[in-house]
N, C-alpha and C. Protein backbone atom coordinates (compact mmCIF):
# COMPACT_ATOMS: atom_id res chain seq x y z
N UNK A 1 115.85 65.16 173.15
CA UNK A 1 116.44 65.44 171.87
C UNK A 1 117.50 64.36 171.58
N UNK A 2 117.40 64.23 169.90
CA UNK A 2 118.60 62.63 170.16
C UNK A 2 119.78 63.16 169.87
N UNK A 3 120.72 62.49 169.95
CA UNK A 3 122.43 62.64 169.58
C UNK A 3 122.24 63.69 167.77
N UNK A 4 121.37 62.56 167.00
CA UNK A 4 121.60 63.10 165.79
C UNK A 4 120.99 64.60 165.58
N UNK A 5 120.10 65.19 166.47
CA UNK A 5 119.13 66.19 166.24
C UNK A 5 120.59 67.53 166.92
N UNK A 6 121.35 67.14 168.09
CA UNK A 6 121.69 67.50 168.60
C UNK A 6 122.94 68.31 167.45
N UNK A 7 123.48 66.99 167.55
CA UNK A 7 125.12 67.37 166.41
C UNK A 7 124.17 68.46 165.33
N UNK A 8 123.16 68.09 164.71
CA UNK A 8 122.54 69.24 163.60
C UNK A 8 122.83 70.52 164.39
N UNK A 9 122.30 70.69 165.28
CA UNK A 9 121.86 71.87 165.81
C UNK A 9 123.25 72.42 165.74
N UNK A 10 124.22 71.42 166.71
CA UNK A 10 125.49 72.09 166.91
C UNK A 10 126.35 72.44 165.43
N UNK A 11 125.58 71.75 163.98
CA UNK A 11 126.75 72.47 163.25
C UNK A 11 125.79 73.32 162.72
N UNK A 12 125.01 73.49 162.66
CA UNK A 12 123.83 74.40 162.58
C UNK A 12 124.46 75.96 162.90
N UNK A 13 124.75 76.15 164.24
CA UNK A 13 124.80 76.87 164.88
C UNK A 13 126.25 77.46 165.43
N UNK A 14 127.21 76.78 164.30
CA UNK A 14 128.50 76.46 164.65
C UNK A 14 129.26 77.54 165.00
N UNK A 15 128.62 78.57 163.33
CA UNK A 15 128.94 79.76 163.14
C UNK A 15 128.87 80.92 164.69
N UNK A 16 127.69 80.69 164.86
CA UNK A 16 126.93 82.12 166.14
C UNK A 16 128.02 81.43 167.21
N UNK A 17 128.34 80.28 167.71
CA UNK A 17 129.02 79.69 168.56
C UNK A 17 130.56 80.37 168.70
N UNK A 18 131.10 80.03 167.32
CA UNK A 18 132.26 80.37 167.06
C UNK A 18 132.41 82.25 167.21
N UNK A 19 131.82 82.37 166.91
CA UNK A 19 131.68 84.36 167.31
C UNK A 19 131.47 84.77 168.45
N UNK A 20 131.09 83.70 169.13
CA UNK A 20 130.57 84.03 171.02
C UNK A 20 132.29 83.86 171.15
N UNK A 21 132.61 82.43 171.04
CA UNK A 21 134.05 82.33 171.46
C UNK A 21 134.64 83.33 170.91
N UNK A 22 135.32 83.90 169.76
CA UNK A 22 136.08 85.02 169.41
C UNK A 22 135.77 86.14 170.43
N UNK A 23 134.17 86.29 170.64
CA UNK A 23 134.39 87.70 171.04
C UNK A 23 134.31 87.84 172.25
N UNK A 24 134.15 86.66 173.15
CA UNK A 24 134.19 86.78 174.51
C UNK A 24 136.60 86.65 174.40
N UNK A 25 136.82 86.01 174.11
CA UNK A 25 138.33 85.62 174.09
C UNK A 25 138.87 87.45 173.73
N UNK A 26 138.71 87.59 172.49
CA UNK A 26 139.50 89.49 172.17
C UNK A 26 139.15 90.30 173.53
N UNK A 27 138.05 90.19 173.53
CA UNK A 27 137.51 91.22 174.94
C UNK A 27 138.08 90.95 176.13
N UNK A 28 138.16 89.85 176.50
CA UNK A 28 139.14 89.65 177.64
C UNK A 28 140.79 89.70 177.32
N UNK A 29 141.35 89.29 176.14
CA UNK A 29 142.54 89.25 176.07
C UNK A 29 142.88 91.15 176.00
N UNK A 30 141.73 92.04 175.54
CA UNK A 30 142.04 93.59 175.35
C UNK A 30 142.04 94.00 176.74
N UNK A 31 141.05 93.61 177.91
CA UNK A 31 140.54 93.72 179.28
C UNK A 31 142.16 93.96 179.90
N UNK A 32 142.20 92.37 179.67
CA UNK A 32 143.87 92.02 180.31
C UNK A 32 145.23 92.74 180.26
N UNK A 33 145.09 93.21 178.54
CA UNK A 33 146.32 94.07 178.30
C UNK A 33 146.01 95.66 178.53
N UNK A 34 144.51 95.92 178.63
CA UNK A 34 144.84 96.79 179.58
C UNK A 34 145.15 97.17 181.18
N UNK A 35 144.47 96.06 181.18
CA UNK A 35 144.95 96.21 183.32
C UNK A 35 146.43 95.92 182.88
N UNK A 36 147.30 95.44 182.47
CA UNK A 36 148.69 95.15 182.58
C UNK A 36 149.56 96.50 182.13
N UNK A 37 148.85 97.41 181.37
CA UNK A 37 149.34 98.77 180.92
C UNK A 37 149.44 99.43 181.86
N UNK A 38 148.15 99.33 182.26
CA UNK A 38 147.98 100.72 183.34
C UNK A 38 148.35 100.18 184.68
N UNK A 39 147.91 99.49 185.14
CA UNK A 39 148.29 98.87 186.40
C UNK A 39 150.20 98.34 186.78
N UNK A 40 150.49 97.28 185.91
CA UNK A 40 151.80 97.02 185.83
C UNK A 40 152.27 97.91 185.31
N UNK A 41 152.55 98.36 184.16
CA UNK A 41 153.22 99.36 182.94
C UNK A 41 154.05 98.73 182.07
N UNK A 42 153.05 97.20 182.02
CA UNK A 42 153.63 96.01 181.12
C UNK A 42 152.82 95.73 179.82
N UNK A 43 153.40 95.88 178.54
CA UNK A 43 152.65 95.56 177.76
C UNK A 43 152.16 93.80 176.91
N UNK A 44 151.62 93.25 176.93
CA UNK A 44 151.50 91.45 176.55
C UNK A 44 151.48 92.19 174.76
N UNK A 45 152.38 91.62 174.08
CA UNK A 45 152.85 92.16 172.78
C UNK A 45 152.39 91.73 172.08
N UNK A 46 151.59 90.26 171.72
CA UNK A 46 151.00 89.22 171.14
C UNK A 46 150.16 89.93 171.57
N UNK A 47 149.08 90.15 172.46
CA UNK A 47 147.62 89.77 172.99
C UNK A 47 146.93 91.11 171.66
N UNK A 48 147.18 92.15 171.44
CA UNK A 48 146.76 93.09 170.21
C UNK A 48 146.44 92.94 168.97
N UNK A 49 148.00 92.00 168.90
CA UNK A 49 147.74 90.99 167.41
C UNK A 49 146.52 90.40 167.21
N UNK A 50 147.15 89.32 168.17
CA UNK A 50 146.01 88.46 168.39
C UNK A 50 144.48 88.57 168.39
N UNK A 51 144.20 89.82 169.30
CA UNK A 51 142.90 90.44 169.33
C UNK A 51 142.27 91.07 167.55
N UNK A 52 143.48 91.72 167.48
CA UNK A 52 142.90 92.19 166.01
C UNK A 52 142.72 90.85 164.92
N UNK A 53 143.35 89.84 165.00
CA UNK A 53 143.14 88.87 164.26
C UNK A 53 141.64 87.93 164.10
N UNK A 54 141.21 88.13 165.71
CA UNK A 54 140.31 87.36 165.95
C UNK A 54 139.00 88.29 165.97
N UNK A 55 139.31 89.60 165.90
CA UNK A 55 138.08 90.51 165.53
C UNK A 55 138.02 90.69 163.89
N UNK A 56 138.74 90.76 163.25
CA UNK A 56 138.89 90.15 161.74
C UNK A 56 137.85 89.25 161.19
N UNK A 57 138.44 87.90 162.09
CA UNK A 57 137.80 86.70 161.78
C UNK A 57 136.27 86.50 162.48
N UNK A 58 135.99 87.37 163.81
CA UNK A 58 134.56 87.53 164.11
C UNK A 58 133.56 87.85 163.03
N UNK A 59 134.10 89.31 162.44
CA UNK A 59 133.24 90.21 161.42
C UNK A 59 132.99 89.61 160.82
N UNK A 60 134.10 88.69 160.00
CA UNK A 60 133.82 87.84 158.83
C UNK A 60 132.43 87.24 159.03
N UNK A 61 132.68 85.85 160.45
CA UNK A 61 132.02 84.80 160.48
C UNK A 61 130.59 85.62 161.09
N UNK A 62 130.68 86.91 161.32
CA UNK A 62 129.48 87.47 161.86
C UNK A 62 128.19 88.01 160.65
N UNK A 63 129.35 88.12 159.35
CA UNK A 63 128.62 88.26 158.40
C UNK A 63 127.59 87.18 157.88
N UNK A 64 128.80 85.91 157.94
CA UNK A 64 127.88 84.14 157.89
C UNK A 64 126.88 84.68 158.48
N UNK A 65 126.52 84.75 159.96
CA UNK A 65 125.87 84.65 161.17
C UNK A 65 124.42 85.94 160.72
N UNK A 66 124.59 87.03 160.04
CA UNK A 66 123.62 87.58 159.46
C UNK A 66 123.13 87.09 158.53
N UNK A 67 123.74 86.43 157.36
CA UNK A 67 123.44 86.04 155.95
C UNK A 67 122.48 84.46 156.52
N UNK A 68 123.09 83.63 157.81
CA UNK A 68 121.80 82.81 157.92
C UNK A 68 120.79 83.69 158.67
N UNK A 69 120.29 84.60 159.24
CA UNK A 69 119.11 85.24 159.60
C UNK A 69 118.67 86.15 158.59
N UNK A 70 118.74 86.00 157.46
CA UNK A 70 118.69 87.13 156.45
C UNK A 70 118.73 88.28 157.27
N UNK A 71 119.83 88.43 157.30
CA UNK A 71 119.90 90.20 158.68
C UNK A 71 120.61 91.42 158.14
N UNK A 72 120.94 90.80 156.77
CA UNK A 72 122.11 91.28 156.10
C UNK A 72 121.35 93.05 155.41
N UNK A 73 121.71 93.97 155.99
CA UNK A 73 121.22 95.39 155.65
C UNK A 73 120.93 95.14 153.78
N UNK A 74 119.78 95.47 153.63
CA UNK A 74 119.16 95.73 151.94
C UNK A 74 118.25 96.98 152.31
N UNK A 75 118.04 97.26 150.67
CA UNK A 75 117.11 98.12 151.01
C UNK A 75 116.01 97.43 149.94
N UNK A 76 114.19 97.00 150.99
CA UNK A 76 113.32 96.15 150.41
C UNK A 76 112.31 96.98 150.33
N UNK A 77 112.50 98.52 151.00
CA UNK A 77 111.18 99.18 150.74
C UNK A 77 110.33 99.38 149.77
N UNK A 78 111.05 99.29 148.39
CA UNK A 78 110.55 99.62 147.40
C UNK A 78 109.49 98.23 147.20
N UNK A 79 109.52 97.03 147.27
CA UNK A 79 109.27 95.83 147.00
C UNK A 79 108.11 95.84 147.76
N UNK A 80 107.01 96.38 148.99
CA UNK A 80 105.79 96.67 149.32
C UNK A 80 105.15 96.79 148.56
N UNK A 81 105.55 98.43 147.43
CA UNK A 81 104.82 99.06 145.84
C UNK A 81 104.59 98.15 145.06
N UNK A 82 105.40 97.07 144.84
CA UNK A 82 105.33 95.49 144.05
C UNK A 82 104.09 94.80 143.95
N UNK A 83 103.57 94.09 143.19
CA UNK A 83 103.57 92.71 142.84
C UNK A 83 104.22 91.79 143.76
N UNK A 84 103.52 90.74 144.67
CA UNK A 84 104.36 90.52 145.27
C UNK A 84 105.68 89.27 144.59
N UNK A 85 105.01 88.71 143.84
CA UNK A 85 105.75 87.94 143.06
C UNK A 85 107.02 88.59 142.34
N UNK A 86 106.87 89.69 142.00
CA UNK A 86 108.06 90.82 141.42
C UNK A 86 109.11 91.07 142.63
N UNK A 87 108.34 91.22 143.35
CA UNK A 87 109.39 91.45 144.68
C UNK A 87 109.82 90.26 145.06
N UNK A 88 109.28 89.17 144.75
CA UNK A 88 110.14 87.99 145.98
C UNK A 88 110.94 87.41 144.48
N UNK A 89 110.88 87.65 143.17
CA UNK A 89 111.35 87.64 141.92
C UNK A 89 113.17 88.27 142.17
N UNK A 90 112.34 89.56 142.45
CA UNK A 90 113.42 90.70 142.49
C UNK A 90 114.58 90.15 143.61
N UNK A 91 114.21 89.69 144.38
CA UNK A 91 115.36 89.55 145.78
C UNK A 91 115.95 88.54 145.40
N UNK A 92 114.99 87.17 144.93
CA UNK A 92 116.10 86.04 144.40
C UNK A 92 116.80 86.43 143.26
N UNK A 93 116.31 87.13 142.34
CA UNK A 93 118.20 87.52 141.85
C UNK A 93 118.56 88.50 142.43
N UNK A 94 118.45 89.10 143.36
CA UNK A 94 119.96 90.14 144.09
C UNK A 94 120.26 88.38 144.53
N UNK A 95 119.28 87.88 145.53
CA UNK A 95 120.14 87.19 146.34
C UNK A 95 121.44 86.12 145.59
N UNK A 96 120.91 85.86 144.40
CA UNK A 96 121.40 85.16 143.12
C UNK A 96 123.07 85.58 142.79
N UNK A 97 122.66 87.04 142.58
CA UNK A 97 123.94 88.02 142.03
C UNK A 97 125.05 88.27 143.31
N UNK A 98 124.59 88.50 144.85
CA UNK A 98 125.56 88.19 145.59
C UNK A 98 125.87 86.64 145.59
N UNK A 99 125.33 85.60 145.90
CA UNK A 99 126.14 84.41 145.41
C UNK A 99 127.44 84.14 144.42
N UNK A 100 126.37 84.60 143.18
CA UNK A 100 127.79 84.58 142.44
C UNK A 100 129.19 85.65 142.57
N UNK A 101 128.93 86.84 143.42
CA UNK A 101 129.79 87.66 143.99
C UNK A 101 130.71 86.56 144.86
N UNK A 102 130.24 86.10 145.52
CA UNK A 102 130.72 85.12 146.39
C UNK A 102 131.61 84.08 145.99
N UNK A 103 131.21 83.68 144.95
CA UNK A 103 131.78 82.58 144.50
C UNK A 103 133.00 83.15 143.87
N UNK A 104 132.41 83.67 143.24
CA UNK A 104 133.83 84.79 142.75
C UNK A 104 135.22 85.08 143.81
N UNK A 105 134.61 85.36 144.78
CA UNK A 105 135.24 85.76 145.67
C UNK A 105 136.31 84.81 146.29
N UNK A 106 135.19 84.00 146.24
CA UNK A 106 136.43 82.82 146.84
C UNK A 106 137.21 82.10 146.18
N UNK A 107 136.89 82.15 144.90
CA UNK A 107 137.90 81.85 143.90
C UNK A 107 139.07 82.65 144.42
N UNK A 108 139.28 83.85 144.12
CA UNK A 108 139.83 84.91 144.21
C UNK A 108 140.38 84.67 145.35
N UNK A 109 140.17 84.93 146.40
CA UNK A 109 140.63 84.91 147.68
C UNK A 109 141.37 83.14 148.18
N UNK A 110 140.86 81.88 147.58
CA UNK A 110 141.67 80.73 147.80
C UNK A 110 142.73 80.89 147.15
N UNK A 111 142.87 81.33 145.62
CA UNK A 111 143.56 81.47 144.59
C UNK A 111 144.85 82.32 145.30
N UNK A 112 144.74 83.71 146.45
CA UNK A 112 145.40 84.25 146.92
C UNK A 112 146.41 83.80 148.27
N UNK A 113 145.60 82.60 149.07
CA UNK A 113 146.11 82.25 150.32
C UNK A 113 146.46 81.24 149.70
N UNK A 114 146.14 80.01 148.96
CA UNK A 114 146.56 79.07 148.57
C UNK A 114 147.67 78.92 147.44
N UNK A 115 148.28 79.83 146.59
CA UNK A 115 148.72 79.65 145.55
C UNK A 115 149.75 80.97 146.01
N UNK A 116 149.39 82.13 145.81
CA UNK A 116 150.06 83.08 145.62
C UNK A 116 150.85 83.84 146.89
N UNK A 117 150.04 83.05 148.19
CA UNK A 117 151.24 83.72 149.64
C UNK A 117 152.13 82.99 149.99
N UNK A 118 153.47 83.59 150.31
CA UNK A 118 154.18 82.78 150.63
C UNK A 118 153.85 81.99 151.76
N UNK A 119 154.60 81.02 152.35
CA UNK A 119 154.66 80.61 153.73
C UNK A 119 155.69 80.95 154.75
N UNK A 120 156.61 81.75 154.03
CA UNK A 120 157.21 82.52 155.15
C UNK A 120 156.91 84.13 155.36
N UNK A 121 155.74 84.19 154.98
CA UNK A 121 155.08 86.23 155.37
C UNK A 121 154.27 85.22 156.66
N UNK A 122 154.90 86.17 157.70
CA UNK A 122 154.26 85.84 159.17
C UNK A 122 154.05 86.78 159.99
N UNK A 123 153.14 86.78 161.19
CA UNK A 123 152.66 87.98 161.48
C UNK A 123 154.11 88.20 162.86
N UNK A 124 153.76 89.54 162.97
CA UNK A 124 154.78 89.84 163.64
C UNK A 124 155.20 89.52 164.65
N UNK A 125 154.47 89.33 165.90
CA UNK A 125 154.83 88.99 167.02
C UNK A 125 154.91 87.69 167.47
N UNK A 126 153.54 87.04 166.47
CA UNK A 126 152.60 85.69 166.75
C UNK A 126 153.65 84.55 166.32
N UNK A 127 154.09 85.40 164.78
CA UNK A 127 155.04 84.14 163.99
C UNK A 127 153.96 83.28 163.36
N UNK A 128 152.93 83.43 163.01
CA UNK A 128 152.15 82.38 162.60
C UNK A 128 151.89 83.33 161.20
N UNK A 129 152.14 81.73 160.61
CA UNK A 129 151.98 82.12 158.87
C UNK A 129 150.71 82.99 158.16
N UNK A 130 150.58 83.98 157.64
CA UNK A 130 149.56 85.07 157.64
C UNK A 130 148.74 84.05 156.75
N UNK A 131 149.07 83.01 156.22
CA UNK A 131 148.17 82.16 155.47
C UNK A 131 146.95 81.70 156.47
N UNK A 132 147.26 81.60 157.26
CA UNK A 132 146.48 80.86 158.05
C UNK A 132 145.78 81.89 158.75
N UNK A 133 145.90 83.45 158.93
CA UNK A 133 144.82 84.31 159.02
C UNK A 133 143.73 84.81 158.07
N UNK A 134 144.70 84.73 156.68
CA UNK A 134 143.38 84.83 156.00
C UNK A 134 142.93 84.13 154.99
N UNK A 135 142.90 82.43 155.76
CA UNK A 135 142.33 81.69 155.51
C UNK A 135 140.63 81.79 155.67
N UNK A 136 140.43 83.26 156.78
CA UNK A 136 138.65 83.19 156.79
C UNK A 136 137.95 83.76 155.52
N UNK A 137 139.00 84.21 154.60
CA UNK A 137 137.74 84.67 153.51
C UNK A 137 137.21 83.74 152.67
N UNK A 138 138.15 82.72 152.45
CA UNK A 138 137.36 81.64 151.62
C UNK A 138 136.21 80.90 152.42
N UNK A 139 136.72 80.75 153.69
CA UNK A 139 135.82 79.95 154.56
C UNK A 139 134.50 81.03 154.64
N UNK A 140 134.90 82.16 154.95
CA UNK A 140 133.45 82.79 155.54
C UNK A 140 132.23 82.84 154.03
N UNK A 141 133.46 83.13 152.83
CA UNK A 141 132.15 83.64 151.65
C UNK A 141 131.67 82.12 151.46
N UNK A 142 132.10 80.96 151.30
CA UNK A 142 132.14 80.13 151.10
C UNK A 142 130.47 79.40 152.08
N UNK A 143 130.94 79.70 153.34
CA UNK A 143 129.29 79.49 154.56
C UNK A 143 128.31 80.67 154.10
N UNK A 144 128.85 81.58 153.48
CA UNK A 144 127.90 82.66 153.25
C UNK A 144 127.24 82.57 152.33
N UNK A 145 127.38 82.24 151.10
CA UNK A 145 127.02 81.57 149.93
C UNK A 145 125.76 80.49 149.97
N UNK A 146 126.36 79.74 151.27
CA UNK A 146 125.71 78.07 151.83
C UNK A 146 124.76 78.58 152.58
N UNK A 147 124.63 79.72 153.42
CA UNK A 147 123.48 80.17 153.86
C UNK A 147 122.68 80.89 153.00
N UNK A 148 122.79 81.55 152.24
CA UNK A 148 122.31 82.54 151.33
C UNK A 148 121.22 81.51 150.39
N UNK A 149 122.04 80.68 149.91
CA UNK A 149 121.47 79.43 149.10
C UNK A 149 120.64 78.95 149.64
N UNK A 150 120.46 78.19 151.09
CA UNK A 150 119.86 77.80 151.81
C UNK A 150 118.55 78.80 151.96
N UNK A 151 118.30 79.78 152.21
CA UNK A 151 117.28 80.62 152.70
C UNK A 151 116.65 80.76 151.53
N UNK A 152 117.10 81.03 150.48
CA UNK A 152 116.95 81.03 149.04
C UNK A 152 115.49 79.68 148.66
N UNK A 153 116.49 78.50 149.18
CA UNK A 153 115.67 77.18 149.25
C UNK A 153 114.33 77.65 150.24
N UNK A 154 114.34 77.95 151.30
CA UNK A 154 113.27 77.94 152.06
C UNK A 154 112.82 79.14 151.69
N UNK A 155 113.01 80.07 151.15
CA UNK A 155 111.80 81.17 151.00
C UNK A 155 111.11 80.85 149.40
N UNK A 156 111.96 80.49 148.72
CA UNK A 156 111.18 79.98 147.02
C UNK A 156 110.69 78.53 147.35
N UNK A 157 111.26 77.49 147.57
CA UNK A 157 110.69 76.33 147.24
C UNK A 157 109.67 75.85 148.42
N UNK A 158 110.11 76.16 149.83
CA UNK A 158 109.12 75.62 150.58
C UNK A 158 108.12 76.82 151.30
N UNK A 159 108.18 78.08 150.12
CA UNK A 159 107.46 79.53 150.36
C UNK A 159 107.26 80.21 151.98
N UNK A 160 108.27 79.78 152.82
CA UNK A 160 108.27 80.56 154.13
C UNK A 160 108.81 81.38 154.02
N UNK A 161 108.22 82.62 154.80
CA UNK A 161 108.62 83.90 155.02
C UNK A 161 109.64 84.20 155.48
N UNK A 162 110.66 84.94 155.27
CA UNK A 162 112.18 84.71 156.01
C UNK A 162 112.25 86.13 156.52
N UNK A 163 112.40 86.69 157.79
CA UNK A 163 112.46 87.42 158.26
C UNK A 163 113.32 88.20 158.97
N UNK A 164 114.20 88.91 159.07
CA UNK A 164 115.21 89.46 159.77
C UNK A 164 114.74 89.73 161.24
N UNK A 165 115.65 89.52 162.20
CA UNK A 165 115.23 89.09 163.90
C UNK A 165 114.80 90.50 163.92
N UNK A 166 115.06 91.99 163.62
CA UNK A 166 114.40 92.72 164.22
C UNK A 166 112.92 93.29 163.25
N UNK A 167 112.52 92.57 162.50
CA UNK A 167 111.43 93.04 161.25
C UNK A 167 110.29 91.27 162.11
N UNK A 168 111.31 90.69 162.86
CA UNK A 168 110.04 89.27 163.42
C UNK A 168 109.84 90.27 164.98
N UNK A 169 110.89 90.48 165.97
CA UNK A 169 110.32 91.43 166.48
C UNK A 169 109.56 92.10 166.65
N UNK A 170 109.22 93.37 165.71
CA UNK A 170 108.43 94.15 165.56
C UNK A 170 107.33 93.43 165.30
N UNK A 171 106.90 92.63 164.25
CA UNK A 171 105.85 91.87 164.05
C UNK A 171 105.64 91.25 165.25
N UNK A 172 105.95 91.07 166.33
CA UNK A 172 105.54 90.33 167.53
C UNK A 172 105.11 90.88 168.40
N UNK A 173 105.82 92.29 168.50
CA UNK A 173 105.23 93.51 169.27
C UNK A 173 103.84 93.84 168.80
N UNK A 174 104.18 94.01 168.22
CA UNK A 174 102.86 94.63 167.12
C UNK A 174 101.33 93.63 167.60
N UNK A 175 101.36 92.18 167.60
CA UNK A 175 101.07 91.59 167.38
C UNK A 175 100.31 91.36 169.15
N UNK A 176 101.06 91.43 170.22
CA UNK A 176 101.09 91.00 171.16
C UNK A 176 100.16 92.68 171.83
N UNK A 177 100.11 93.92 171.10
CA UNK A 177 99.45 94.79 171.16
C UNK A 177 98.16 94.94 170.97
N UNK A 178 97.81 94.31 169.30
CA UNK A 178 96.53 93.74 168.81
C UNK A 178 96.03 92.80 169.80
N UNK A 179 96.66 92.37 170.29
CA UNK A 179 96.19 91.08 171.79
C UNK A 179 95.83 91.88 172.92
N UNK A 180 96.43 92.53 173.41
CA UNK A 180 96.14 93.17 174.28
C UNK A 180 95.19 94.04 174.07
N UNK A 181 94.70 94.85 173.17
CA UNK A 181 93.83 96.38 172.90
C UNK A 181 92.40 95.23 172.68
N UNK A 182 92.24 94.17 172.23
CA UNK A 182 91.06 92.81 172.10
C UNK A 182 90.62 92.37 172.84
């Protein structure tokens, strides 16, 4: 694989990366402050904050992390009864109308961390400027949007099927059954 295929992958994948780190880091930093509770009868006063900050910013970027697997809970049952053209019609504008939710959003939400918070509201223990915690909503709707768009591109223009990991699953089970019963 070359350098350039590589770096793709890695910003590709930046998102799922960045959520491994958050959530392996909270889980151990919660691990820790509890052995130090119960064991010492010491509490780490930051490490809670901290944890809740970075489970915050997981959810967020975990939402990215669904919105590129189209994983994101809908309800498509009705869209079988369809036309299928009506149905794959129908989803690009939902998928359309959350975009522009999105965009909205981040208007809204830069407009709020950038303009309207102070820089001296800081979190309590950490001291770090709350700007800079919820700096993930612009960032996350912002990748969410960029994935959404993206899948958008590959299911209309280059007509591949986009599948949610547990609806390709099942189709594989399924599939690997028909193989076997043959």
């Amino acid at each position: 694989m070359s350098v350039k295929r590589k770096a793709i992958a890695l910003i590709d994948n930046a998102e799922t990366l960045f959520c491994e780190v958050l959530l392996a880091v909270f889980v151990v930093l919660l691990f820790i402050q509890i052995l130090a509770r119960q064991l010492f009868g010491y509490s780490i006063a930051w490490s809670e904050e901290l944890s809740t900050y970075m489970f915050v910013w997981f959810a967020y970027l975990g939402a990215v992390v669904a919105a590129k697997k189209s994983a994101h809970n809908r309800v498509t049952f009705h869209f079988a009864f369809m036309p299928k053209i009506v149905g794959k019609s129908l989803l690009t504008f939902a998928d359309l109308l959350w975009v522009g939710f999105n965009v909205y959003f981040v208007y809204l939400s830069y407009d709020f961390v950038f303009n309207r918070m102070n820089l001296f509201w800081k979190s309590q223990t950490l001291g770090v400027p709350m700007k800079y915690i919820y700096m993930i909503l612009p960032i996350a709707f912002t990748l969410m949007s960029i994935r959404i768009l993206w899948n958008l591109y590959v299911s209309v223009f280059r007509g591949e099927e986009l599948l949610d990991p547990e609806t390709a699953a099942i189709q594989k089970i399924r599939k690997e059954n028909e193989q076997a019963k043959a």
